[in-house]
Protein backbone atom coordinates (compact mmCIF):
# COMPACT_ATOMS: atom_id res chain seq x y z
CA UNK A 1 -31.35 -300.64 -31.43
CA UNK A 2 -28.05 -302.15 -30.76
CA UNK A 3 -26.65 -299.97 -28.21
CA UNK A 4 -22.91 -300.19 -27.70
CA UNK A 5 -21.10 -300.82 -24.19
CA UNK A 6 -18.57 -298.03 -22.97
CA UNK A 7 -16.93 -301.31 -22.47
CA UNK A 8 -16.87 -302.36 -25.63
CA UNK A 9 -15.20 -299.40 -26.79
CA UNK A 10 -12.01 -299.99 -25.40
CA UNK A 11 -9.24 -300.78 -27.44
CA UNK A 12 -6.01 -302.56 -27.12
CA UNK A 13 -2.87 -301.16 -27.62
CA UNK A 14 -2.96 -302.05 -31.39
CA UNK A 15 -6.34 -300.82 -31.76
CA UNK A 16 -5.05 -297.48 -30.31
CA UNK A 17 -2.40 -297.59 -32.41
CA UNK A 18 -4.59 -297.58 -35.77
CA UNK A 19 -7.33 -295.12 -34.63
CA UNK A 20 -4.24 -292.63 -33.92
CA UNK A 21 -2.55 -293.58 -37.16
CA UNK A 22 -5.75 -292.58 -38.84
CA UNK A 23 -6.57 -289.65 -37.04
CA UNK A 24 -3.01 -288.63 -37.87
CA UNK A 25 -3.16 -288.69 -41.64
CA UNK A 26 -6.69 -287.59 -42.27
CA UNK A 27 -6.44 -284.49 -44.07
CA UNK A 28 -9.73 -282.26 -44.95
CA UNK A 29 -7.57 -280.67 -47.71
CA UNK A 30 -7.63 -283.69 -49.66
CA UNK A 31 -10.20 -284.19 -52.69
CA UNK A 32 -11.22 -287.49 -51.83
CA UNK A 33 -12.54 -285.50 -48.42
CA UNK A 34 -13.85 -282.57 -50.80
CA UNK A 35 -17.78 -282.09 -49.62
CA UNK A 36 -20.51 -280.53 -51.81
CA UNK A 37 -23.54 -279.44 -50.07
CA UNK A 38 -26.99 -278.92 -51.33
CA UNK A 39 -29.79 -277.05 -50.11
CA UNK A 40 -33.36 -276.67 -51.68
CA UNK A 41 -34.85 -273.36 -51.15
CA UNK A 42 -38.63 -272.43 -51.30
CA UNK A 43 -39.76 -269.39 -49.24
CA UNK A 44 -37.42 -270.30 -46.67
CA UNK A 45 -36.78 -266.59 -45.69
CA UNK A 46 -37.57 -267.33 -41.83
CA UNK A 47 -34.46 -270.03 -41.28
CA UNK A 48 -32.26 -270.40 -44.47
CA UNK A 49 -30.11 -267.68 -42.78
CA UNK A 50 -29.36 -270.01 -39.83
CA UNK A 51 -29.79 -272.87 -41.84
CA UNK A 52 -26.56 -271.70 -43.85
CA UNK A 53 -24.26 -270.24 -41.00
CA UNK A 54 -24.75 -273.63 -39.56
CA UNK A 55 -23.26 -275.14 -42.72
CA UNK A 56 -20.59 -272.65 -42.82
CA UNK A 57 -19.37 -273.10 -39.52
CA UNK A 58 -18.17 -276.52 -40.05
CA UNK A 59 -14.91 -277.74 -38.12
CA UNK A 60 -13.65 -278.94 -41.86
CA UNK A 61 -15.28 -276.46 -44.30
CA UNK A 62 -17.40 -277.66 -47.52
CA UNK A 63 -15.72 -277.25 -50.77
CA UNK A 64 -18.93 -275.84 -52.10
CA UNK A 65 -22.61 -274.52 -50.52
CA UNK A 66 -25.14 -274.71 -53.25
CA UNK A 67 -28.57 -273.23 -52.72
CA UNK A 68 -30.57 -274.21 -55.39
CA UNK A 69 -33.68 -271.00 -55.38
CA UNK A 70 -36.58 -273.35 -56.21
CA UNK A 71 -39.24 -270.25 -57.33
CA UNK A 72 -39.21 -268.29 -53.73
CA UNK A 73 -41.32 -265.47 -54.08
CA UNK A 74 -40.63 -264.30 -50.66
CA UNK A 75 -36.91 -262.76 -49.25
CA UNK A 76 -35.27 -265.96 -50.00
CA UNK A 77 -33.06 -265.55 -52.97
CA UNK A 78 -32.15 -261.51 -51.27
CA UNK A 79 -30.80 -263.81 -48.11
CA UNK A 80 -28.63 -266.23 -49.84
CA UNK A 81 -27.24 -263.62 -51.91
CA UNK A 82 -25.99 -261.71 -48.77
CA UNK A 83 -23.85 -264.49 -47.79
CA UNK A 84 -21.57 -263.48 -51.09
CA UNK A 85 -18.71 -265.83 -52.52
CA UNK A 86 -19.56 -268.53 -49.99
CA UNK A 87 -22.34 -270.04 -50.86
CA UNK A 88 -23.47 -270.63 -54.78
CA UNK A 89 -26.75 -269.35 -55.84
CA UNK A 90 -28.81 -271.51 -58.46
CA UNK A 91 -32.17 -270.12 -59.69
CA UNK A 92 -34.66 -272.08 -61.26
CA UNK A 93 -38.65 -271.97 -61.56
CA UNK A 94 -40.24 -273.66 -58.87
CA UNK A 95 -39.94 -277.48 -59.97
CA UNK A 96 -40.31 -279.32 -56.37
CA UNK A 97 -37.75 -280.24 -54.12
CA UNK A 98 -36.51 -283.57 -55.57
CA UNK A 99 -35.75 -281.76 -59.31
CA UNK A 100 -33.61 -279.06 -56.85
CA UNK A 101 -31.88 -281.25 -55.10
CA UNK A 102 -30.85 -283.14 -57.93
CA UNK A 103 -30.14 -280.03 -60.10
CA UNK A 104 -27.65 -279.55 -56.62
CA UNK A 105 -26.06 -282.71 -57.12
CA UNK A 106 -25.80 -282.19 -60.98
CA UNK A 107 -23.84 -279.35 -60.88
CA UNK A 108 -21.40 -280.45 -57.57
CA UNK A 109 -17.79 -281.46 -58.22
CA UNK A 110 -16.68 -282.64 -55.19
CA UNK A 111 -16.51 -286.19 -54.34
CA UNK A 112 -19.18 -286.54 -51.67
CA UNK A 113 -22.69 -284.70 -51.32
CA UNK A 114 -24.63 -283.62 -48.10
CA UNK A 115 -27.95 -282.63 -48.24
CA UNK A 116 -29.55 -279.91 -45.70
CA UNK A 117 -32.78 -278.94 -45.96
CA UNK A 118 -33.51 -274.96 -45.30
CA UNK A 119 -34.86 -275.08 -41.78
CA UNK A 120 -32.66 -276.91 -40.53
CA UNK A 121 -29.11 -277.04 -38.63
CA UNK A 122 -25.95 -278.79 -38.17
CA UNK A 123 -24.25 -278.70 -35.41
CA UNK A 124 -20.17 -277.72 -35.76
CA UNK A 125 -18.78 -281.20 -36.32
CA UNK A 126 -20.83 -282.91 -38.26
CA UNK A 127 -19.11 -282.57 -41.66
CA UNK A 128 -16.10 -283.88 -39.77
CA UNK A 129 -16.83 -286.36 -38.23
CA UNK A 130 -18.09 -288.10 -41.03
CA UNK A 131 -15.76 -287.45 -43.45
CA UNK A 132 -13.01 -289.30 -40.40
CA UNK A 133 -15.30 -292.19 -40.24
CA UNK A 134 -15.26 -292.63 -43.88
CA UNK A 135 -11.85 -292.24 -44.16
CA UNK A 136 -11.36 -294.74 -42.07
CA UNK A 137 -13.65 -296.76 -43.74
CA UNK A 138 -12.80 -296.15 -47.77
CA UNK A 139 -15.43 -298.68 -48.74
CA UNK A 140 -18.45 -297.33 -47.68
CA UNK A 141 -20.57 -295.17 -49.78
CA UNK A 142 -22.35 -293.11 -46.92
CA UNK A 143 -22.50 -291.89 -43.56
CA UNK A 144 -25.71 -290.56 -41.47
CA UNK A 145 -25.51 -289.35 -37.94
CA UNK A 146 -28.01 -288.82 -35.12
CA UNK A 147 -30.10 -285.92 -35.16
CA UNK A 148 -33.08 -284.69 -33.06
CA UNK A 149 -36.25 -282.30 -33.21
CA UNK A 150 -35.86 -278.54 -32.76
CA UNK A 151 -38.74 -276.27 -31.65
CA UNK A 152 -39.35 -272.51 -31.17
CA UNK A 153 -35.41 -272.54 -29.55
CA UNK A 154 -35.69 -276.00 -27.91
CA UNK A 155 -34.12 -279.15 -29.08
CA UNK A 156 -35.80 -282.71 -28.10
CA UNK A 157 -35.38 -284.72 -25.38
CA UNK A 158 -34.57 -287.84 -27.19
CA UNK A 159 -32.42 -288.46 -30.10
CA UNK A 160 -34.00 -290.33 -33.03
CA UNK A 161 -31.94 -293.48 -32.90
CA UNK A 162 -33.19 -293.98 -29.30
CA UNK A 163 -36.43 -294.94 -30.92
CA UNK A 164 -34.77 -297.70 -33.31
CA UNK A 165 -36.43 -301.13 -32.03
CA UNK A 166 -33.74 -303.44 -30.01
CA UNK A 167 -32.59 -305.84 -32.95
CA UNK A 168 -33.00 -302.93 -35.58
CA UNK A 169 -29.05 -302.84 -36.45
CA UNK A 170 -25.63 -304.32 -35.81
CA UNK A 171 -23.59 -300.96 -34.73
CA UNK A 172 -20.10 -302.36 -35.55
CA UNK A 173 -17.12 -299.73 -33.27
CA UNK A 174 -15.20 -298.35 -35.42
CA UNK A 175 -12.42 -295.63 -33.94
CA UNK A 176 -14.47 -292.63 -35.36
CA UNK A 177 -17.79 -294.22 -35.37
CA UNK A 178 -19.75 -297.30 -36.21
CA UNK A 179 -20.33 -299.08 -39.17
CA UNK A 180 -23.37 -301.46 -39.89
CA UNK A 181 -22.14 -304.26 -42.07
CA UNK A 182 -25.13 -306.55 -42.05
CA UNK A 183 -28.28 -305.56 -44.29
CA UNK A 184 -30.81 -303.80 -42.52
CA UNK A 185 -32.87 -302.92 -45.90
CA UNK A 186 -35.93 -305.75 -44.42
CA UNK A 187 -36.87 -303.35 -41.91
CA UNK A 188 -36.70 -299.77 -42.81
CA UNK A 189 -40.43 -299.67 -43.03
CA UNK A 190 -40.19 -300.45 -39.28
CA UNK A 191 -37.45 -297.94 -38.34
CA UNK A 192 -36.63 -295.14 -40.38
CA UNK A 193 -32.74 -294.13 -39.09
CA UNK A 194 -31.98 -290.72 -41.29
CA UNK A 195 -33.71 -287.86 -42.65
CA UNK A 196 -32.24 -285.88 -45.84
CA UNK A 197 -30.48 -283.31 -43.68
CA UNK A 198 -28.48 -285.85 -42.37
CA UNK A 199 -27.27 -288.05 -45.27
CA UNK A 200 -23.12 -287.45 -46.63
CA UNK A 201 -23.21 -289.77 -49.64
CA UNK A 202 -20.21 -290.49 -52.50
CA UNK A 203 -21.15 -288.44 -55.28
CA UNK A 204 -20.57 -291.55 -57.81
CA UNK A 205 -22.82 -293.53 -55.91
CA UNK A 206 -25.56 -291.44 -55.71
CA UNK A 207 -25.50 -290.56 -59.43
CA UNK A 208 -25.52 -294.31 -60.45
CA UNK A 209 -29.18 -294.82 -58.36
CA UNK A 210 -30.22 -291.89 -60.02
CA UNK A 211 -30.99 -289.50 -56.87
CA UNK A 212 -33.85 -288.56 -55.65
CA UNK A 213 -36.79 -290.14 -57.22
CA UNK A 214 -39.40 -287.33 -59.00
CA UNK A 215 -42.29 -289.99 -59.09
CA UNK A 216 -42.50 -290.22 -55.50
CA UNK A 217 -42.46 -285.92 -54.87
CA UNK A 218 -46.39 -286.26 -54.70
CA UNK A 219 -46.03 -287.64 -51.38
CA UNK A 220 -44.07 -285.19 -50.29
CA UNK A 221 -41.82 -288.26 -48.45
CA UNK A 222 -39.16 -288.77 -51.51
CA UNK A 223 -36.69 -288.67 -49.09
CA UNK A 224 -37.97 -292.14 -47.82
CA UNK A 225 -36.70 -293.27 -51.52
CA UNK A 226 -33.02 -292.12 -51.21
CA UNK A 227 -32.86 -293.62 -47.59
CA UNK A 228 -33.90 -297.01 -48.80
CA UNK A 229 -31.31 -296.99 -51.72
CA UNK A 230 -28.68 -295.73 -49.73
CA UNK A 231 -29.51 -297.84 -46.60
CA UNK A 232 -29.98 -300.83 -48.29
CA UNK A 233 -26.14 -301.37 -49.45
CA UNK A 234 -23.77 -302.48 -46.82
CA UNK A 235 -21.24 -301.37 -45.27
CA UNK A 236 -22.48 -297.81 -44.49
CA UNK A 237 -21.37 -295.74 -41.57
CA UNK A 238 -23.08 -294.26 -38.59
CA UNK A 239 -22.36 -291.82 -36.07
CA UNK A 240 -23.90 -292.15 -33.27
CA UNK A 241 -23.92 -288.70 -32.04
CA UNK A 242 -26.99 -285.97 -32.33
CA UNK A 243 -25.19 -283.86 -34.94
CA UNK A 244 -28.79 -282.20 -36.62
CA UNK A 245 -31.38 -280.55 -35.56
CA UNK A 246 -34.58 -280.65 -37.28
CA UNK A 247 -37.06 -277.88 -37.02
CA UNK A 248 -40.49 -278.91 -36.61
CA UNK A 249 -42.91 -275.34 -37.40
CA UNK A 250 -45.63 -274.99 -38.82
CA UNK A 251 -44.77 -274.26 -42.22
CA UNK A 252 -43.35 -277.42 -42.49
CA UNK A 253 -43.75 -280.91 -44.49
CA UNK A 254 -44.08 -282.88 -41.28
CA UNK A 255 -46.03 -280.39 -39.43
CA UNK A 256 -49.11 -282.86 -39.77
CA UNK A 257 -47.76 -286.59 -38.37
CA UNK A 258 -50.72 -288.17 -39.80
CA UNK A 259 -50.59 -286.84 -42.97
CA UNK A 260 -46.78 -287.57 -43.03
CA UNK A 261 -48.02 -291.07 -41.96
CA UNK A 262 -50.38 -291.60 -44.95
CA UNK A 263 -47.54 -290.24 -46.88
CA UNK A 264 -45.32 -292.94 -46.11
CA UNK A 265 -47.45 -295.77 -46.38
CA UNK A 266 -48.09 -294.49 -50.35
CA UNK A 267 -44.48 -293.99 -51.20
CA UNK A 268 -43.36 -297.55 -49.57
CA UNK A 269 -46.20 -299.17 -51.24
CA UNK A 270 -45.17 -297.14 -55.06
CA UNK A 271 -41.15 -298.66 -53.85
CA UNK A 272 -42.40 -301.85 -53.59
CA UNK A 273 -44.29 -301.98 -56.95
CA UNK A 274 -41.71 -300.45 -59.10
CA UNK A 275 -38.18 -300.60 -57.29
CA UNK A 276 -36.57 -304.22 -58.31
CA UNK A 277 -33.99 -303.90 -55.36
CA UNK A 278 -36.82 -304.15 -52.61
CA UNK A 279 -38.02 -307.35 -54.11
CA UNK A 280 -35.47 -309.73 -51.75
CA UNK A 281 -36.68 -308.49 -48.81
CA UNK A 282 -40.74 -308.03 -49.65
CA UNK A 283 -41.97 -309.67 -47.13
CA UNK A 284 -40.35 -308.04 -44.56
CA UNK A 285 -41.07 -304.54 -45.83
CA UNK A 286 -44.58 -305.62 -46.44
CA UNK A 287 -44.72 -307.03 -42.38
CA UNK A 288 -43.77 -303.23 -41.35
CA UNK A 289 -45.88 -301.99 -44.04
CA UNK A 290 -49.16 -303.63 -42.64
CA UNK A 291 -48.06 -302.36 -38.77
CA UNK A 292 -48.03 -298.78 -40.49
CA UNK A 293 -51.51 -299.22 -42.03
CA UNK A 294 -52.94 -299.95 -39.10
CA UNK A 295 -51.34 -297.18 -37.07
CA UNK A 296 -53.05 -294.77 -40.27
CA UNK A 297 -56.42 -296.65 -39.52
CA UNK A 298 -55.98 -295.88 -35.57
CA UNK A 299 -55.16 -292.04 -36.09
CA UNK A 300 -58.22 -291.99 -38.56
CA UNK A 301 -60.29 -293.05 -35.51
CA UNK A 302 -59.38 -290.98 -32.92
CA UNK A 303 -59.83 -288.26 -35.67
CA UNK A 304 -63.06 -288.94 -35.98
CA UNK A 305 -63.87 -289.28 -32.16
CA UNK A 306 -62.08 -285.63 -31.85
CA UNK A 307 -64.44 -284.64 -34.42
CA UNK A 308 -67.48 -285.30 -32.90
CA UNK A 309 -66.38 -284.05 -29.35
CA UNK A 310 -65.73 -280.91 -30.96
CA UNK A 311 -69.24 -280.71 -32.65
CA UNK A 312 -70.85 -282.18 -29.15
CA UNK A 313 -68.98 -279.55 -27.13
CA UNK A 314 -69.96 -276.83 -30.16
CA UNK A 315 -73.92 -278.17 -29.09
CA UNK A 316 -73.40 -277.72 -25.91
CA UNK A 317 -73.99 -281.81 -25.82
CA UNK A 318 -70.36 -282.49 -24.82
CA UNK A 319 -69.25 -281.31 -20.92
CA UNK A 320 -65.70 -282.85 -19.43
């Protein structure tokens, strides 16, 4: 990852000058700041309470909160109801989360869209600072932030983006951010930088890729789909500060890395085969693909010798 110098932060005098002049006339109250956010629900009774006083405790407020009710048949729907007028309440059979999300998006007015999952949590400024990056920046199309893990209470010790490799991205300064002008699209099977829960994107210009792609739900990595789309069109903005927390528990998607793994591999190989906008950079995302393979082949291995220690140690064949 391209980490940026304190050094190279300073500004001149001019420089000064045009962050305060934009700091000065951002205003949340404007529509072209107006933020829609969307959040799938499926017997998320354990979190979506936190999940959605994280949302609603945003330095700059969302215009909307829309919790699309995928089928919960636990206390889910009873929990988002209890937050009243504030958050919008959309109740549909259980369809998967790509079909809510994009019923979400469907019925949002405003003119950008952040998606939060329902275990997870923003911290205070996110919405803001994202919406003053693009406002500095009127010609980008998204924003993501940092984020990290979040366990039982605990957040991790390393933010994602610490993981990106070295020459993974160009992180331009900007005065409320960064912003990555040069195409990174080649290596996003290498590095994946966002996750759903961290993604503000124009409302226009996710409508015109057509969302979240149903096809690639089996995999339960669909997200992966959005991220390329978005991700591959430059400029887009980045902030480079740990603004979500993503629960890992049990319950959840990516409770099982090497079935998440697996995943991944299937959904970039279906992108590949069927998305025309990967083509001009194939070979690139088919260098990171083969890396991941083999890192699917490695975890089937050790699988297997865990396996057979257990059985040996079950025999009483197996003493460490």
């Amino acid at each position: 990852m391209s980490t940026i110098d304190p050094t190279e932060m300073q500004r001149d005098g001019s420089s000064k000058a045009r962050a305060s002049r934009h700091e000065s006339d951002f205003d949340p109250s404007d529509p072209k700041n107006a933020v829609s956010v969307i959040v799938p629900a499926y017997n998320g009774a354990k979190y979506i309470a936190e999940t959605l006083e994280s949302i609603l405790k945003q330095t700059v407020p969302a215009a909307e909160v829309i919790v699309v009710n995928d089928g919960s048949t636990d206390d889910t729907p009873s929990i988002i109801r209890s937050f009243g007028n504030a958050v919008t309440l959309i109740e549909t059979p259980q369809q998967g989360v790509c079909k809510a999300r994009n019923l979400g998006a469907q019925k949002a007015v405003s003119n950008w869209l952040a998606f939060c999952d329902q275990d997870d949590i923003w911290l205070p400024q996110k919405l803001e600072k994202q919406l003053r990056l693009a406002h500095e920046l009127p010609e980008i199309d998204c924003v993501i932030t940092d984020h990290t893990t979040y366990a039982d209470g605990v957040r991790g010790s390393r933010s994602h983006f610490s993981y990106a490799p070295r020459d993974f991205w160009n992180l331009e300064p900007s005065p409320s951010g960064c912003v990555v002008r040069q195409p990174i699209a080649g290596r996003l099977t290498a590095f994946q930088p966002s996750i759903t829960s961290v993604l503000l994107v124009k409302r226009e210009f996710f409508r015109q890729f057509g969302g979240f792609d149903v096809h690639a739900q089996r995999w339960s990595s669909e997200d992966t789909c959005v991220h390329f789309r978005c991700l591959s069109v430059v400029p887009f903005g980045v902030i480079p500060d740990v603004l979500t927390l993503y629960r890992r528990h049990p319950e959840a998607l990516s409770a099982d890395p090497f079935k998440q793994l697996r995943n991944t591999v299937d959904v970039w190989e279906y992108m590949i085969a069927e998305y025309p906008e990967t083509q001009p950079w194939k070979d690139d995302l088919q260098a990171g693909l083969t890396a991941m393979r083999k890192e699917v082949r490695q975890c089937v291995r050790h699988r297997r010798r865990q396996r057979i220690k257990r059985i040996l140690m079950r025999l009483g064949l197996w003493h460490s």
